[in-house]
C-alpha atoms as a PDB file:
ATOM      1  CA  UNK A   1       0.000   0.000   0.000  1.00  0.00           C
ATOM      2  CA  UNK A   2       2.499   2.419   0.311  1.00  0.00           C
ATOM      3  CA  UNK A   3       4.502   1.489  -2.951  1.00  0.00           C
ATOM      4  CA  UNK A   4       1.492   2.476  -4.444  1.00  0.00           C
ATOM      5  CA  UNK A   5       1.568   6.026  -2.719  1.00  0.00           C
ATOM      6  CA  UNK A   6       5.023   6.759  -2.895  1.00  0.00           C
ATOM      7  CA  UNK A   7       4.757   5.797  -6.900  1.00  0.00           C
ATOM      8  CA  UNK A   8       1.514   8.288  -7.251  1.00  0.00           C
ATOM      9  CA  UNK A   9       3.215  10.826  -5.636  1.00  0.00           C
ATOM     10  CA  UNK A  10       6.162  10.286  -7.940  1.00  0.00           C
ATOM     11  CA  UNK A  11       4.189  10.332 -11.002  1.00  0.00           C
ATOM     12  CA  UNK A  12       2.235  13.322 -10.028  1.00  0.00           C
ATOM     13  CA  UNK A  13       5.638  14.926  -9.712  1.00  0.00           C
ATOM     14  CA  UNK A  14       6.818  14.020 -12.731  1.00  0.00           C
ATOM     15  CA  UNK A  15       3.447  15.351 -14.882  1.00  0.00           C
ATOM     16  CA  UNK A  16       3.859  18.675 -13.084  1.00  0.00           C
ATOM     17  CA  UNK A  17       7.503  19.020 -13.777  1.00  0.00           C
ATOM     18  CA  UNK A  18       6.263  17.914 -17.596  1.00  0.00           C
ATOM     19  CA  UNK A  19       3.735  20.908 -17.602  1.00  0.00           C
ATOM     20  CA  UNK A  20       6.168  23.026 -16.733  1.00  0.00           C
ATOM     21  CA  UNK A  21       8.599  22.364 -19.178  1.00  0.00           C
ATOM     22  CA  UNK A  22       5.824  22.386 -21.979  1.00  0.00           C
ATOM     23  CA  UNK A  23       5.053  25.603 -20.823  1.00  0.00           C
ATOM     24  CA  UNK A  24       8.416  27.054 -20.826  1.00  0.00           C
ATOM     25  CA  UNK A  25       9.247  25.910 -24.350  1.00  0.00           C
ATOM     26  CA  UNK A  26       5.846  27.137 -25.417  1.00  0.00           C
ATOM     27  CA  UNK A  27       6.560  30.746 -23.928  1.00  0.00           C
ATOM     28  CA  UNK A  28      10.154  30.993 -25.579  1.00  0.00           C
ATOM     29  CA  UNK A  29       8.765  29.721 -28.445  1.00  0.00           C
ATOM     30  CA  UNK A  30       5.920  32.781 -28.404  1.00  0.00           C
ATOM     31  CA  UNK A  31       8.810  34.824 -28.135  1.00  0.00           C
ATOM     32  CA  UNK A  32      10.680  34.014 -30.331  1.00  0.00           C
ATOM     33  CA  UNK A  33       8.186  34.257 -32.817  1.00  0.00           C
ATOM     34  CA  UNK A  34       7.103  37.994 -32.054  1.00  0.00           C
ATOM     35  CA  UNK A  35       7.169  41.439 -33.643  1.00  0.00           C
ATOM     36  CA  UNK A  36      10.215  42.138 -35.027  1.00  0.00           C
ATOM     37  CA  UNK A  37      12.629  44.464 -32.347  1.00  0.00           C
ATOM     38  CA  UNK A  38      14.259  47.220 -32.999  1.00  0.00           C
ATOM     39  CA  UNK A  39      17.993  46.951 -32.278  1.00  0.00           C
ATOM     40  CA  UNK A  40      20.901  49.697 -32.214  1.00  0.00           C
ATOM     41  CA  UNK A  41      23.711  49.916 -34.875  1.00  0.00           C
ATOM     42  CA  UNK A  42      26.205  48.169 -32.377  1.00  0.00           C
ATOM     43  CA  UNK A  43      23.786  44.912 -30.929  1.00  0.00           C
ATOM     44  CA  UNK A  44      23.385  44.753 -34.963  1.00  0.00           C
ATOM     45  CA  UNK A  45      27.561  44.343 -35.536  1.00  0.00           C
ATOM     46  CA  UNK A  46      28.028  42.700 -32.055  1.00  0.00           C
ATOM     47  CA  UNK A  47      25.303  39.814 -33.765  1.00  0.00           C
ATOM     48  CA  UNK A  48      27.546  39.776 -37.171  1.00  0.00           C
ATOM     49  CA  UNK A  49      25.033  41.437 -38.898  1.00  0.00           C
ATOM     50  CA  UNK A  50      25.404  44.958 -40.785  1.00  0.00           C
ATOM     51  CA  UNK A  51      22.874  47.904 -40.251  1.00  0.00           C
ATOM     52  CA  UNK A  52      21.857  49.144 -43.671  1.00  0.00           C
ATOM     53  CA  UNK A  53      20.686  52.750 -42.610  1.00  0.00           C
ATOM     54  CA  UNK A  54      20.283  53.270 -46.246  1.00  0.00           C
ATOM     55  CA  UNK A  55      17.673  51.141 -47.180  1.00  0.00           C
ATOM     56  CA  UNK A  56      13.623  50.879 -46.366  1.00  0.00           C
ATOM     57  CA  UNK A  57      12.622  50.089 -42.816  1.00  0.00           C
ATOM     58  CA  UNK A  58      16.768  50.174 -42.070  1.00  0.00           C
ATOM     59  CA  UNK A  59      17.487  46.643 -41.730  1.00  0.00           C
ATOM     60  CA  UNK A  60      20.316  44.666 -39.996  1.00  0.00           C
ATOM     61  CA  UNK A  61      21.822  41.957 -42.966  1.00  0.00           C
ATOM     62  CA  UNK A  62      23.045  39.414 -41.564  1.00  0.00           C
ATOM     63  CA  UNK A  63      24.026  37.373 -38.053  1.00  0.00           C
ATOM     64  CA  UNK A  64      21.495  36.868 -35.069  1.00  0.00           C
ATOM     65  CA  UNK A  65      19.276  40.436 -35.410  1.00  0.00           C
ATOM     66  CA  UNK A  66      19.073  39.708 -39.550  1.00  0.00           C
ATOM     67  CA  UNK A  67      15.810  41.205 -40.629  1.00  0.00           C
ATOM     68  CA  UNK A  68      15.242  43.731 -37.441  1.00  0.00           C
ATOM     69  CA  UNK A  69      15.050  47.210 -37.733  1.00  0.00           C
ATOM     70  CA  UNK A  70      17.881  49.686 -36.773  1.00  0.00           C
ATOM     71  CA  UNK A  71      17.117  52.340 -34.534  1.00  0.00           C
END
């Protein structure tokens, strides 16, 4: 009898620590997946990207901030 409770109690442990992980990779994921930022010249070149001032919308080209705006 208390096999069984010590196992319920660790499987009940284990699907809450499961939510939470679901949720966490669910949230980053939401993030990650948002508006576009707006990023200075420098996070753009620290990233390896270039900020194109000079084009529409002023873009970074390139590395981890590729396709957000410059501000």
């Amino acid at each position: 009898m208390r096999i069984r409770r010590i196992l319920a109690a660790v499987i009940a442990t284990a699907a809450l620590a499961g939510l939470g992980l679901t949720g966490a990779a669910t949230a980053t994921a939401a993030t990650a997946k948002g508006a576009p930022s707006a990023v200075s010249p420098s996070e753009c070149r620290e990233g390896g990207g270039t900020p194109e001032i000079n084009e529409p919308g002023n873009p970074c080209k390139g590395g981890t901030h590729n396709g957000e705006s410059v501000d």
